[in-house]
N, C-alpha and C. Protein backbone atom coordinates (compact mmCIF):
# COMPACT_ATOMS: atom_id res chain seq x y z
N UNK A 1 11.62 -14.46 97.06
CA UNK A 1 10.96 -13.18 97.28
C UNK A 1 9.48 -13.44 97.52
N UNK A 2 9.06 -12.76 98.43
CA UNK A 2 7.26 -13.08 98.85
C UNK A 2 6.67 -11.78 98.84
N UNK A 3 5.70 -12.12 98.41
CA UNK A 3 4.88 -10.50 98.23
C UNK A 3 4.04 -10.33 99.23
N UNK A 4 3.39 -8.97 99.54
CA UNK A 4 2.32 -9.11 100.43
C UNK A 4 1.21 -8.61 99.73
N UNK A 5 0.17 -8.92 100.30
CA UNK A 5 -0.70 -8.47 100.21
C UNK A 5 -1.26 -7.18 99.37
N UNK A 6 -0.48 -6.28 100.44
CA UNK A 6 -0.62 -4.92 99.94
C UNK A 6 0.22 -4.60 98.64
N UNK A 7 1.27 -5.59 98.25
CA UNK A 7 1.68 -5.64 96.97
C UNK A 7 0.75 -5.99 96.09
N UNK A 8 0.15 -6.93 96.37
CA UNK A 8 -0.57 -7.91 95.10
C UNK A 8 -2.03 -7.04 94.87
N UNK A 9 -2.42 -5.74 95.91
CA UNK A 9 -2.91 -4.97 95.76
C UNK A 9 -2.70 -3.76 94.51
N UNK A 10 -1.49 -3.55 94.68
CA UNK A 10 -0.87 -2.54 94.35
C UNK A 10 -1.06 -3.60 92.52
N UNK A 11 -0.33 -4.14 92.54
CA UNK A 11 0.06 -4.77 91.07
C UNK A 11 -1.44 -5.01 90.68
N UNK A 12 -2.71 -5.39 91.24
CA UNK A 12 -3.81 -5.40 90.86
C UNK A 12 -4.20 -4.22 90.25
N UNK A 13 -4.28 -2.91 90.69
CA UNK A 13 -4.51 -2.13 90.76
C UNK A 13 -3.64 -1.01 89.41
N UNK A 14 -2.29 -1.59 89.33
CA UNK A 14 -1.42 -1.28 87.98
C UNK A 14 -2.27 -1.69 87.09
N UNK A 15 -2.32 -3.24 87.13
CA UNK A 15 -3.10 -3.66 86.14
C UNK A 15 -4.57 -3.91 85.73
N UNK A 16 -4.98 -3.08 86.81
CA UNK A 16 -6.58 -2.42 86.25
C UNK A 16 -6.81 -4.15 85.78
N UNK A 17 -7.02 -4.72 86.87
CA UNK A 17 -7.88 -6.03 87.48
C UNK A 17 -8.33 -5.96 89.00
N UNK A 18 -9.62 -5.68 89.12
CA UNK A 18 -10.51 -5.90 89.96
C UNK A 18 -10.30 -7.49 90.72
N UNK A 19 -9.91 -7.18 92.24
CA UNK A 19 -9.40 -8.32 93.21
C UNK A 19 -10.38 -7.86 94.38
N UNK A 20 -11.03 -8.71 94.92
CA UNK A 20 -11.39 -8.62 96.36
C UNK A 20 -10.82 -8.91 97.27
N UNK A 21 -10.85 -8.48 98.13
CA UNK A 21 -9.87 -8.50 99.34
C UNK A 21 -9.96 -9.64 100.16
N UNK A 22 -10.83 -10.72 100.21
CA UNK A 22 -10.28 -11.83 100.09
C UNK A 22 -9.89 -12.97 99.12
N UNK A 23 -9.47 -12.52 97.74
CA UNK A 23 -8.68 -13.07 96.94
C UNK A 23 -7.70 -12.69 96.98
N UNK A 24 -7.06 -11.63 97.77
CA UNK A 24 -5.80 -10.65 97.77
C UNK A 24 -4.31 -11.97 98.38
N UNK A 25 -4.94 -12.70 99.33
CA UNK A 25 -3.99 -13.65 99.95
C UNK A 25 -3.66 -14.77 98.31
N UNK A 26 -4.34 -15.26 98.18
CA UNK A 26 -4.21 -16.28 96.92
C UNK A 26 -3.72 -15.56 95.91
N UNK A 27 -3.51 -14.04 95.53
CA UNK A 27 -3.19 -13.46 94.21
C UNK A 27 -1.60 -13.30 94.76
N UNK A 28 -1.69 -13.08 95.88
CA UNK A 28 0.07 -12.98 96.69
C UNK A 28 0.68 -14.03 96.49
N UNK A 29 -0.09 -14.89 96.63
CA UNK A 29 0.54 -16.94 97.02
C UNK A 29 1.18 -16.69 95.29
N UNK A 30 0.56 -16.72 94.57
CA UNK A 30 0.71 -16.71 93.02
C UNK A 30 2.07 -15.96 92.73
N UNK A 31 1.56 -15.03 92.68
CA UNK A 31 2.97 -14.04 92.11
C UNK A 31 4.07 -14.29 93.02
N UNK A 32 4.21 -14.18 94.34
CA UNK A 32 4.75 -15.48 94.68
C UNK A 32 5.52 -16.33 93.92
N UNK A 33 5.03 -16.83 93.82
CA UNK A 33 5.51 -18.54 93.03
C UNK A 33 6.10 -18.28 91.75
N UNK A 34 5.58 -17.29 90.86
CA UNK A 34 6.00 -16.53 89.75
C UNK A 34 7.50 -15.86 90.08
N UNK A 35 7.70 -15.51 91.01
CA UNK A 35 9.22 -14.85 91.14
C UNK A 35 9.71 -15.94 91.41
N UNK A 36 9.61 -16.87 92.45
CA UNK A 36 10.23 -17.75 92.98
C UNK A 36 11.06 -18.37 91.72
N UNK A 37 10.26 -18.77 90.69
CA UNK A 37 10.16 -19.60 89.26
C UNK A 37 11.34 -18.82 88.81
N UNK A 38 11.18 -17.10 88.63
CA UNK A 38 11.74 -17.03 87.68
C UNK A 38 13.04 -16.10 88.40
N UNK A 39 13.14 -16.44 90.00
CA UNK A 39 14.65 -16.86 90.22
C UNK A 39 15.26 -18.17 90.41
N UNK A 40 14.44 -19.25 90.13
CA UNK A 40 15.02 -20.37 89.75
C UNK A 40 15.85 -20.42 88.28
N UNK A 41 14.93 -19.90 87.47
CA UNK A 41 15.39 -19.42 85.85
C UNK A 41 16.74 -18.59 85.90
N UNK A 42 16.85 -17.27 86.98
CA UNK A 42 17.91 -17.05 87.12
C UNK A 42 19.20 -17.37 87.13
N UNK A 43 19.25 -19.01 88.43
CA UNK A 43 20.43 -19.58 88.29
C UNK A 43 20.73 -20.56 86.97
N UNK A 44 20.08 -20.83 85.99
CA UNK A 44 20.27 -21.74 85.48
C UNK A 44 21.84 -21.04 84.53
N UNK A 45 22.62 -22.18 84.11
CA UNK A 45 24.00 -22.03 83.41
C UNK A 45 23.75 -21.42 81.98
N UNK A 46 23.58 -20.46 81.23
CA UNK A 46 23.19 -20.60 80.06
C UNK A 46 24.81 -20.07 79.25
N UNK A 47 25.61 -20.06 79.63
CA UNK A 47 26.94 -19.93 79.14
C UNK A 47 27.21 -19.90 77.43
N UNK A 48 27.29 -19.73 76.43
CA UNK A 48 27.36 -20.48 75.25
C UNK A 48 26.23 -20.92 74.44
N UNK A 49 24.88 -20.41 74.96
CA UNK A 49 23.62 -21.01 74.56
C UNK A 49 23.62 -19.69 73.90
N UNK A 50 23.21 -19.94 72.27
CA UNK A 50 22.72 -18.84 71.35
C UNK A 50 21.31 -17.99 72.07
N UNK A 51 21.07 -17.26 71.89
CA UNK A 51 19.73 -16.81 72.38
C UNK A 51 18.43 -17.32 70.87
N UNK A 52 17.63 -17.40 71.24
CA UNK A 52 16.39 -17.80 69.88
C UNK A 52 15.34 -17.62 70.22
N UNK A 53 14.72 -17.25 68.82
CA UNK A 53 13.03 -16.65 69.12
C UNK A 53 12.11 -17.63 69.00
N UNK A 54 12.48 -18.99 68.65
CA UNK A 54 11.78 -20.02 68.56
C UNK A 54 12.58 -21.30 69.12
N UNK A 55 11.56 -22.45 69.33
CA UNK A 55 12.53 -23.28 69.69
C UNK A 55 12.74 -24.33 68.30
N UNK A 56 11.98 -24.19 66.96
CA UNK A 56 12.77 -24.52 65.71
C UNK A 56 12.99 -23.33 64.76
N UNK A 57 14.32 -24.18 64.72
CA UNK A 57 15.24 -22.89 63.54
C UNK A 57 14.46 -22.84 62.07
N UNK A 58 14.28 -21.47 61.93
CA UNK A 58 13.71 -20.80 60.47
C UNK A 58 14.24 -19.42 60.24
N UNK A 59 13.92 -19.17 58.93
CA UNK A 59 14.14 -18.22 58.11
C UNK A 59 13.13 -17.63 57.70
N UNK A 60 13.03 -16.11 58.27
CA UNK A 60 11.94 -15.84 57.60
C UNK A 60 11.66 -15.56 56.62
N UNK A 61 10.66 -15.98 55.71
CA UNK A 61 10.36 -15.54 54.09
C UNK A 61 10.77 -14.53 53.20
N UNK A 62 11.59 -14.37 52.68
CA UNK A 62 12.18 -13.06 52.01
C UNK A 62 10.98 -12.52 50.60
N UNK A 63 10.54 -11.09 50.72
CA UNK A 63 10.13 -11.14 49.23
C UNK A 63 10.35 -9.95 48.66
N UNK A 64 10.84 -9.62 47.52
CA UNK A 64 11.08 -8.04 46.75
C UNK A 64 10.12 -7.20 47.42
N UNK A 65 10.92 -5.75 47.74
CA UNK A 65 9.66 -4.70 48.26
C UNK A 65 9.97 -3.77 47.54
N UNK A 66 8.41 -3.87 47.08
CA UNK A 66 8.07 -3.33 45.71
C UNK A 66 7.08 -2.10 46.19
N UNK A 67 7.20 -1.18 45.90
CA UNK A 67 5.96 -0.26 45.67
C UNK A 67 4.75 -0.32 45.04
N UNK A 68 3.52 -0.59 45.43
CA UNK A 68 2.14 -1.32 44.98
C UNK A 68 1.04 0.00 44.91
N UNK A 69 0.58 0.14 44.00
CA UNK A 69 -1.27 0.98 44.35
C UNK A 69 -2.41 0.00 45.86
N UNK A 70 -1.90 -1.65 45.84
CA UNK A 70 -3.01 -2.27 46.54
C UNK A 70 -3.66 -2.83 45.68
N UNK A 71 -3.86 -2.00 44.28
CA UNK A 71 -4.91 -2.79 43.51
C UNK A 71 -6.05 -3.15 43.56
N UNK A 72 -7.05 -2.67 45.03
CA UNK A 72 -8.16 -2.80 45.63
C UNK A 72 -8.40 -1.81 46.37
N UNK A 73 -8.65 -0.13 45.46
CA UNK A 73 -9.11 0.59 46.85
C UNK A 73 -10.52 0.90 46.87
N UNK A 74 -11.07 -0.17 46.09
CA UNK A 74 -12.81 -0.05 46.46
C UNK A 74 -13.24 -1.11 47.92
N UNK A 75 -12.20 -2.26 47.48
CA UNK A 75 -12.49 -3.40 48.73
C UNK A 75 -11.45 -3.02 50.32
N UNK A 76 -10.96 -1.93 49.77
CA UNK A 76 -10.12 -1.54 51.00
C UNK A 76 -11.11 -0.08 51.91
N UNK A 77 -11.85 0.75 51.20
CA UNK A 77 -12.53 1.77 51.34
C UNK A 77 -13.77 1.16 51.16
N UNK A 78 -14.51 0.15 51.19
CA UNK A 78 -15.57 -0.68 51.83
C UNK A 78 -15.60 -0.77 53.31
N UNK A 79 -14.27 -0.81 54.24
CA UNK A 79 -14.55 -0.81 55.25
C UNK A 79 -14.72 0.44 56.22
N UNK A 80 -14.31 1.58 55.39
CA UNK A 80 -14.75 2.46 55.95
C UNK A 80 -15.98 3.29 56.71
N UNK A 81 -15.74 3.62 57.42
CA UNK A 81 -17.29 3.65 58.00
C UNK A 81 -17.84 5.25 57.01
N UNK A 82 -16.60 6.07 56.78
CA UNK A 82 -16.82 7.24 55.63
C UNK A 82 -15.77 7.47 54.77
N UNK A 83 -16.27 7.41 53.60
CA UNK A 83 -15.36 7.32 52.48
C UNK A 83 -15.81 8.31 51.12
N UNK A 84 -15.22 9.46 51.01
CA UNK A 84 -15.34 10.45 49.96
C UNK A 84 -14.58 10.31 49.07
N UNK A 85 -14.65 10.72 47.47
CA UNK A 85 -13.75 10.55 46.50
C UNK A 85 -12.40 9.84 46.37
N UNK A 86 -12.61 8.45 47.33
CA UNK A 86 -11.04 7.86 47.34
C UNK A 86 -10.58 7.52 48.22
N UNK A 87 -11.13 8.50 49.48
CA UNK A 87 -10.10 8.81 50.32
C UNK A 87 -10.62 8.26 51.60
N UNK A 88 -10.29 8.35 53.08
CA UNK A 88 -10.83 8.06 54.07
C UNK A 88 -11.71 9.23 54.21
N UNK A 89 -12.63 9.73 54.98
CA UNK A 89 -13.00 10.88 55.59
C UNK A 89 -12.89 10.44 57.21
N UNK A 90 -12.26 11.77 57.90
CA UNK A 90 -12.19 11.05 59.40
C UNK A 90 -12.60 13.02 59.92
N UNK A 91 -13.05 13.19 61.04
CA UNK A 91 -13.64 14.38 61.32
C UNK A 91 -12.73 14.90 61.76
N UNK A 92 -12.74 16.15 61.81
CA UNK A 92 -11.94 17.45 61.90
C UNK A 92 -11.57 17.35 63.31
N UNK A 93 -10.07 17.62 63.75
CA UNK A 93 -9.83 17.62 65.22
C UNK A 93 -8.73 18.57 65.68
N UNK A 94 -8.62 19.33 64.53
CA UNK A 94 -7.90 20.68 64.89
C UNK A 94 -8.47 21.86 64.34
N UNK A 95 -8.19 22.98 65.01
CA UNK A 95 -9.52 24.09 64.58
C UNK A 95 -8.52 25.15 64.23
């Protein structure tokens, strides 16, 4: 599959990246090559191959979920930029 131009425009332009119009040929060549790749990936046999989110096997960490206070809501309400009796303060946005 080959793109044109006015594609690699278009996909620039989705993705709110600024291309000049003579980088437009070289951003085509690219994506380009990017499909090409990943209809090569297409044919490959994967028959019987588990699918995996990594390429080494783990487990992720198990731990009791517990209901907590935090135990820190002075160092947690430090980062607030406004913070009244406890709480967040965030400004009024319904009337």
């Amino acid at each position: 599959m080959s793109i044109t131009e006015d594609e690699a425009r278009k996909v620039a332009h989705l993705a709110r990246i600024a291309v000049e119009d003579e980088a437009l040929p070289a951003l085509a060549r690219e994506l380009s090559g990017i499909l090409q790749f990943m209809e090569q990936l297409g044919e490959v046999d994967v028959e019987g191959v588990e699918p995996m989110t990594g390429v080494i096997p783990m487990r992720l960490k198990r731990r009791e979920d517990a209901v907590t206070t935090g135990g820190m809501p002075e160092k947690i309400l430090s980062n607030a930029p406004d913070a009244r009796e406890g709480f967040f303060a965030v400004p009024k946005v319904v009337e």
